[in-house]
Protein backbone atom coordinates (compact mmCIF):
# COMPACT_ATOMS: atom_id res chain seq x y z
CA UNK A 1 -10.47 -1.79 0.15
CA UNK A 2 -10.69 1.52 1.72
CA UNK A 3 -11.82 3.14 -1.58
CA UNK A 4 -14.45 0.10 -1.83
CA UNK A 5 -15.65 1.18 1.96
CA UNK A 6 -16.17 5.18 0.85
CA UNK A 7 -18.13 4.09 -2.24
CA UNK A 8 -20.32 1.63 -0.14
CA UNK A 9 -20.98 4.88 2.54
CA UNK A 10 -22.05 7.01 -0.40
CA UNK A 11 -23.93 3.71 -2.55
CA UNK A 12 -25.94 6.58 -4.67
CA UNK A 13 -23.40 9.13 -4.63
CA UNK A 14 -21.06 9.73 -7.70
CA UNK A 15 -17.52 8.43 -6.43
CA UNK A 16 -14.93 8.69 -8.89
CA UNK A 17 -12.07 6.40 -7.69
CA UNK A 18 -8.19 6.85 -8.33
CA UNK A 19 -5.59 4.40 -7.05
CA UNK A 20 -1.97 5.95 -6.92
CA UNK A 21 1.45 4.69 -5.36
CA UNK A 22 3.41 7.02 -2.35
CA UNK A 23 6.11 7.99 -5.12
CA UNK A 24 2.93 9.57 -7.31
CA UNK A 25 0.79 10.87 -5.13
CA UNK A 26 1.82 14.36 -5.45
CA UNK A 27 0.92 14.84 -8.97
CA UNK A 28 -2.11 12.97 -8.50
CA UNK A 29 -3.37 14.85 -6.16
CA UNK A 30 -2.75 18.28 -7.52
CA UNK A 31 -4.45 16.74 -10.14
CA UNK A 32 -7.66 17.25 -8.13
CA UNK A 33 -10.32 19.73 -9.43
CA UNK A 34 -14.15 19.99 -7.97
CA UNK A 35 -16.36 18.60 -10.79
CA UNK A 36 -19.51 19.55 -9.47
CA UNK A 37 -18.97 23.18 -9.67
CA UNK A 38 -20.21 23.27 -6.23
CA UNK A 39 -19.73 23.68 -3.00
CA UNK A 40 -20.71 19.85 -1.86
CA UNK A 41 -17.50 17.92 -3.38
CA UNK A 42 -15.26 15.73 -1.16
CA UNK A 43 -12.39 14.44 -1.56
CA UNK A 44 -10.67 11.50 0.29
CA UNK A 45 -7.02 10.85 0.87
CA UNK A 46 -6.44 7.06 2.11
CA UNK A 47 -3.58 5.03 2.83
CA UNK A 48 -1.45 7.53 0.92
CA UNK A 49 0.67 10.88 1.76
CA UNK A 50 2.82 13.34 0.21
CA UNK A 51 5.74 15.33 0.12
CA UNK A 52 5.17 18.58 -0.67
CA UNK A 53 4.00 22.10 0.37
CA UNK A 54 2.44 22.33 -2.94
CA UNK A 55 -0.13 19.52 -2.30
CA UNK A 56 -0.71 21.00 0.71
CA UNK A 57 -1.58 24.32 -0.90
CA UNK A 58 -3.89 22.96 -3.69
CA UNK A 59 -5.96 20.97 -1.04
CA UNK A 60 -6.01 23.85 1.27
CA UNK A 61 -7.78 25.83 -1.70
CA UNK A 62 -10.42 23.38 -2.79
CA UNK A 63 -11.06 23.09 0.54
CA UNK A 64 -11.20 27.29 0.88
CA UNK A 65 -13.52 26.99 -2.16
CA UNK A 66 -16.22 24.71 -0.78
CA UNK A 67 -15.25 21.50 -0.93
CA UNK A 68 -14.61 18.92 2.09
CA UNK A 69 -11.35 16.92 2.37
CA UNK A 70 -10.70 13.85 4.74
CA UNK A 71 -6.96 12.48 5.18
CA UNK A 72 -7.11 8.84 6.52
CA UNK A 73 -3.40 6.77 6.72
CA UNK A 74 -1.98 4.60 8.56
CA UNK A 75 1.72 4.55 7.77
CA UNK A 76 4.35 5.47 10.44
CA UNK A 77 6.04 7.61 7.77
CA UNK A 78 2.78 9.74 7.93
CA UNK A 79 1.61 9.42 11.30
CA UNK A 80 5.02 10.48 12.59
CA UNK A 81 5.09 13.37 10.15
CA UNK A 82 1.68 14.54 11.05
CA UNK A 83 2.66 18.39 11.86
CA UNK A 84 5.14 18.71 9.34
CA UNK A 85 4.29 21.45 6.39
CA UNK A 86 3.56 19.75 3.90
CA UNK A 87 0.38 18.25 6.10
CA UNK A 88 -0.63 21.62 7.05
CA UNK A 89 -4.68 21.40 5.09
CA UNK A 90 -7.86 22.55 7.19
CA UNK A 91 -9.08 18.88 6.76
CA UNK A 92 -12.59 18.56 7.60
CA UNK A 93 -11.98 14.86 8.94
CA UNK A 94 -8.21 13.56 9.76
CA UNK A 95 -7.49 10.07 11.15
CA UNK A 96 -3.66 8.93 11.19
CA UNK A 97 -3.09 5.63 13.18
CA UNK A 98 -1.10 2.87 13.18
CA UNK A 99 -3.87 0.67 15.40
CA UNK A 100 -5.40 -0.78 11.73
CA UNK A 101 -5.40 -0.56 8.22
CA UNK A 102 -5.97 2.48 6.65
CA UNK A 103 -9.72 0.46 5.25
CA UNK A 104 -10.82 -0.47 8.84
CA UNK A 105 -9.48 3.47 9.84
CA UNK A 106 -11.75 4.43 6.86
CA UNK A 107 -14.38 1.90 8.16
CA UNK A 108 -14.68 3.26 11.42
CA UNK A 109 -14.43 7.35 10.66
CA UNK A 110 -17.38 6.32 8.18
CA UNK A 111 -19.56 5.10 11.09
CA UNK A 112 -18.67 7.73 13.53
CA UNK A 113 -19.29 9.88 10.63
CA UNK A 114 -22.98 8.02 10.17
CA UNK A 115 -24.00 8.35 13.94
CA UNK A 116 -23.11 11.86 14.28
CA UNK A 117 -24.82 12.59 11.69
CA UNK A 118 -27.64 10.19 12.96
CA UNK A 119 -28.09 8.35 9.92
CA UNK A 120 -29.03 5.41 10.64
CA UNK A 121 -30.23 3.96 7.37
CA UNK A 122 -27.16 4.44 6.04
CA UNK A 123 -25.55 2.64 9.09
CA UNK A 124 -27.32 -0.51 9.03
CA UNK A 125 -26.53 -1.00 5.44
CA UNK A 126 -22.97 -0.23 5.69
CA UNK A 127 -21.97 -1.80 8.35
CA UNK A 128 -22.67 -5.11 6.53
CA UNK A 129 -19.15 -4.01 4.59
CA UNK A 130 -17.07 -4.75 7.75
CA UNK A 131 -16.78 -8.09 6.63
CA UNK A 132 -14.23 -7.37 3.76
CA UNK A 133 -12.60 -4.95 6.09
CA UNK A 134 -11.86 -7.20 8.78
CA UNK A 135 -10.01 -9.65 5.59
CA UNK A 136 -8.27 -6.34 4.38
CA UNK A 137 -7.08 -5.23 8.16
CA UNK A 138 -6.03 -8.93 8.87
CA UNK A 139 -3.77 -9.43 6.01
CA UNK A 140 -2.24 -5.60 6.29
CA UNK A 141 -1.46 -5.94 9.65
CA UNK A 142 -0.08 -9.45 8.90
CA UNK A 143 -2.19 -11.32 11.59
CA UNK A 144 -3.76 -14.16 9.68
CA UNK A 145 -6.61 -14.76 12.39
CA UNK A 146 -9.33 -14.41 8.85
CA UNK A 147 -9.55 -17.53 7.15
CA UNK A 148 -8.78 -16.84 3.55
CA UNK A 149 -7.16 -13.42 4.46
CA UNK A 150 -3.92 -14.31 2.71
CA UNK A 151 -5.88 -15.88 -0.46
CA UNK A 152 -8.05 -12.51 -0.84
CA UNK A 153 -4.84 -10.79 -0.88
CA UNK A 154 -3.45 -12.48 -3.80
CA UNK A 155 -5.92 -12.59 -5.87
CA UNK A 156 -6.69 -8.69 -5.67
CA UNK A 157 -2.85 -8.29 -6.35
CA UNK A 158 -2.95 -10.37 -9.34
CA UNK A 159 -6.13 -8.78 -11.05
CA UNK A 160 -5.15 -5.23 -9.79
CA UNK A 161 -6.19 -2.30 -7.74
CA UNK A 162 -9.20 -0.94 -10.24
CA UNK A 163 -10.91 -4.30 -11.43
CA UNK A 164 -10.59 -5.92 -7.74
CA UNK A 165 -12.47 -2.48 -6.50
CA UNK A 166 -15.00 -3.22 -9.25
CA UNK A 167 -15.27 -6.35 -8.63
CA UNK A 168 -15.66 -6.02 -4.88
CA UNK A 169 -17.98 -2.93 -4.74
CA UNK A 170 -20.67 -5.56 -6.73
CA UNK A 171 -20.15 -8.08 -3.99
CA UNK A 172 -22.94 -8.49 -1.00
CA UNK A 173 -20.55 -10.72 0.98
CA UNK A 174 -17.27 -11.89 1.10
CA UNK A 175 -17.05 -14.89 -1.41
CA UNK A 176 -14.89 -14.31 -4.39
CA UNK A 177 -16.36 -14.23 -7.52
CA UNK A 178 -15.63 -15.75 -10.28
CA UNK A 179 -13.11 -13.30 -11.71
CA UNK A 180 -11.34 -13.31 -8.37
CA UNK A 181 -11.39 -17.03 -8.45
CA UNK A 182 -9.47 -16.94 -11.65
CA UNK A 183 -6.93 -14.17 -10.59
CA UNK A 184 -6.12 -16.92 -7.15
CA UNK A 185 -5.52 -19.36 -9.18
CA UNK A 186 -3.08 -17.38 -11.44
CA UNK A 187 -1.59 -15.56 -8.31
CA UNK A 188 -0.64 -18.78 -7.24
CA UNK A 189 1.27 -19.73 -9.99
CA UNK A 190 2.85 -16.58 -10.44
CA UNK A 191 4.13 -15.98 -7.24
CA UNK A 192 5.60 -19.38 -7.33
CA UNK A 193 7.34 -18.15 -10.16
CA UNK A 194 8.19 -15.16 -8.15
CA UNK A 195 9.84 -17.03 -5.18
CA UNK A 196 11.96 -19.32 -7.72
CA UNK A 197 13.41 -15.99 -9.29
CA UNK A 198 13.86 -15.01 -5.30
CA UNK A 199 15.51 -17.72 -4.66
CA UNK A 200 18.43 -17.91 -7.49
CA UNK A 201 18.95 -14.40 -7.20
CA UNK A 202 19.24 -14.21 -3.19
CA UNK A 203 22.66 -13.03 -1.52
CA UNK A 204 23.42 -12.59 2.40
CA UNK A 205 24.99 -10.29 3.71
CA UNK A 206 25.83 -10.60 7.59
CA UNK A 207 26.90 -6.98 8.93
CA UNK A 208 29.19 -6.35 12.03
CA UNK A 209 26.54 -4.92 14.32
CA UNK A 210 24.61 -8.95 14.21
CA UNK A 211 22.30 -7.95 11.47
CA UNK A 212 22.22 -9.42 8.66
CA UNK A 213 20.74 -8.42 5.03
CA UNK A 214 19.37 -10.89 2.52
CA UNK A 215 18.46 -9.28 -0.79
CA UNK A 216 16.94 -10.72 -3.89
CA UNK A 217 15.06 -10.10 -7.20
CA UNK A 218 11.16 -10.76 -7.39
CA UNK A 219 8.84 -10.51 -9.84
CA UNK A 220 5.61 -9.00 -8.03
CA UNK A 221 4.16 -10.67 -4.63
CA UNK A 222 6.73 -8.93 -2.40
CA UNK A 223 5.12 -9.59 0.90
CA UNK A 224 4.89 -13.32 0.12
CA UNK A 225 8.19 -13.90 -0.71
CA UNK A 226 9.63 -11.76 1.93
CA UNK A 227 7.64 -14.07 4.50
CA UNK A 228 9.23 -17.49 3.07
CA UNK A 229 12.62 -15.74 2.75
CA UNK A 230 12.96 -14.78 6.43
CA UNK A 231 11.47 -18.21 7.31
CA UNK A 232 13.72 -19.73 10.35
CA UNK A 233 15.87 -16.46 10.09
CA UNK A 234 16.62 -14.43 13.20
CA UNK A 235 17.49 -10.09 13.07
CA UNK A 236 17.33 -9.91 9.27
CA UNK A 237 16.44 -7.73 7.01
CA UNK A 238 15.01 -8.61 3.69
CA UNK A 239 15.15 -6.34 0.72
CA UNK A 240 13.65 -7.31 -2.43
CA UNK A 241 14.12 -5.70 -5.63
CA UNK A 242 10.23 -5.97 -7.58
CA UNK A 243 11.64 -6.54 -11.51
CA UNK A 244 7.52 -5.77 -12.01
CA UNK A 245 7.26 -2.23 -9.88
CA UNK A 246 11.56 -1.28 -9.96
CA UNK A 247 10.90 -0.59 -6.37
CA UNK A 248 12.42 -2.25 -3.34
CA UNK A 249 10.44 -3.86 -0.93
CA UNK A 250 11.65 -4.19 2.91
CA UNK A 251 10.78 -7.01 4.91
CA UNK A 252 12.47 -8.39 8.58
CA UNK A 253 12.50 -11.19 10.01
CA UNK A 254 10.19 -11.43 13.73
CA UNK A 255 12.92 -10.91 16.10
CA UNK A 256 14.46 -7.88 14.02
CA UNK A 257 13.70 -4.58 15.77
CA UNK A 258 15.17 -2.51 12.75
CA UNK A 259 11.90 0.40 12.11
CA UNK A 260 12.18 -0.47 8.20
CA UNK A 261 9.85 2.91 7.68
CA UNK A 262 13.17 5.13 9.18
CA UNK A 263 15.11 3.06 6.83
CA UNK A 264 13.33 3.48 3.69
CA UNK A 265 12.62 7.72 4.28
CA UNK A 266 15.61 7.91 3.82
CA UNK A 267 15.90 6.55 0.45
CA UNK A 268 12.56 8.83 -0.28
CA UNK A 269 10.04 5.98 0.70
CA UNK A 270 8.04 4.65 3.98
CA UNK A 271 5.87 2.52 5.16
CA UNK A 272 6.02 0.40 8.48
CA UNK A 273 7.98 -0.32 11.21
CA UNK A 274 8.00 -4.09 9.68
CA UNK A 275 7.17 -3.52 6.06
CA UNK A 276 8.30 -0.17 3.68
CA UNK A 277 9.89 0.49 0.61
CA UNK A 278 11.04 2.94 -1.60
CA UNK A 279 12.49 3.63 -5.18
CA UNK A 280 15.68 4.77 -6.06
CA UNK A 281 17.63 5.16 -9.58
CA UNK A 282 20.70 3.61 -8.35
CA UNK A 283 18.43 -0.51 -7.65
CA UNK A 284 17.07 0.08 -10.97
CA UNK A 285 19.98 0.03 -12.40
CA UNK A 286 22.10 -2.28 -10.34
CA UNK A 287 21.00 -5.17 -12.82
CA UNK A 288 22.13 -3.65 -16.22
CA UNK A 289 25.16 -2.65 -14.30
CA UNK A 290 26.47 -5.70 -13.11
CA UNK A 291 25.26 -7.42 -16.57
CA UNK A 292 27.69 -4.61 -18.22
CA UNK A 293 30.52 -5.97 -15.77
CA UNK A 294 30.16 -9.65 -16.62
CA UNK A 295 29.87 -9.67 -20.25
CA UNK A 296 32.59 -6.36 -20.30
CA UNK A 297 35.13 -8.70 -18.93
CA UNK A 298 34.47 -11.41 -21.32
CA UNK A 299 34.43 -9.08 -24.55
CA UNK A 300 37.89 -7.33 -22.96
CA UNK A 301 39.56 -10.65 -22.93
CA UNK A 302 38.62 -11.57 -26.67
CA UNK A 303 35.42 -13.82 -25.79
């Protein structure tokens, strides 16, 4: 959504779009080059970050050589990070802020942006957009005040990042089209599917400091699942392993004041205080491992 809000800011502009996870955004983003030759290109950074001094170099020169670069985020893993050297870029517009999503960040730096610049053309027509922010920002920040918030949700996660950014950029308000319609309705079904495979696969763990971890497989729909698995639970944590991404997702329960985002960096992820997640060789293999163990036993005993 915060990619759909730049390309409704700039609606006869050339925006070339790219959707990356945390664990590739290095690569993608030294991936960069100015295609208009030009000083005039920008480039903008949402609800993503980095890792190394290298990024920070290659933006630093495109930057050097003409072009403008805007970092928006709003993951504590970034905001808490915000001097560190790897973030050290001349930006010519930074936001980092945990107060909303990194689309209604984007949203508002956009209109500040508008009325500095005192265009106000461009303002009245963008700010009918806020509409599908406020359904983004309500369902990222897990508030569920936005009817149909959670629905929206799915059905961009089942049809994906690119076609739901198509799809939305050719909307004038917030009713789903057909396409996203469909993708519901299969979202539905799938993360049904996803909560069974949660559910047979789900151990607890209680540790000695009153925590306790319950852990599971999933197939996709993370946050969903996470929210009926720490249903009626009190300081747990709730770590799914996605068979679909091979990441782990971290979840905890309302009461649980563990800051999941401290957790995960170390494990090479981030995220939020309530929701993070990383990606580690050692989950993906945990399944082949213990499958090894099982049938290794039988085969040793003659079976």
């Amino acid at each position: 959504m915060a990619a759909a809000t730049i390309r409704r800011f700039y609606p006869d502009e050339r925006v070339n779009v790219t959707l990356a996870a945390n664990g590739d955004s290095d690569r993608v983003i030294q991936a960069l080059r100015a295609r208009g030759g030009t000083a005039g290109d920008e480039f903008w950074i949402t609800d993503l970050s980095w890792s190394t001094t290298r990024t920070a170099e290659h933006l630093t020169n495109l930057i050097r050589n003409g072009a403008r670069a805007y970092w928006i985020d709003h993951h504590r893993t970034a905001v808490g990070r915000a001097d560190a050297p790897e973030f050290d870029v001349p930006f010519t517009g930074r936001l980092l802020s945990e107060e909303f999503s990194a689309a209604r960040l984007t949203f508002n730096f956009l209109k500040t942006l508008a009325e500095e610049r005192g265009q106000q053309a461009r303002l009245e027509g963008f700010e009918e957009f806020f509409p599908f922010v406020a359904i983004a920002d309500d369902h990222d920040r897990w508030v569920h005040r936005v009817p149909d918030s959670a629905n929206w949700a799915l059905a961009v996660q089942t049809l994906g990042g690119v076609e739901s950014y198509r799809e939305i950029t050719r909307l004038a308000v917030p009713v789903m089209s057909r396409r996203l319609k469909i993708a519901l309705d299969a979202g539905r079904k799938a993360m049904d599917k996803s909560l069974e495979i949660a559910h047979t696969t789900m151990v607890d763990r209680p540790l000695g400091n009153g925590l306790r971890i319950r852990s599971a497989c999933c197939m996709g729909y993370s946050s969903e699942v996470a929210a009926r698995l720490y249903e009626g639970q009190t300081r747990t944590v709730i770590a799914l392993f996605d068979l679909r991404s091979l990441g782990v997702s971290l979840r905890r329960s309302t009461d649980c004041e563990v800051d999941l985002s401290a957790l995960a960096q170390q494990f090479g992820g981030g995220g939020h205080a309530a929701a993070a997640g990383f990606a580690v060789i050692d989950a993906k293999r945990a399944p082949a491992e213990r499958l090894a163990e099982l049938l290794g036993e039988r085969l040793e005993r003659g079976a």
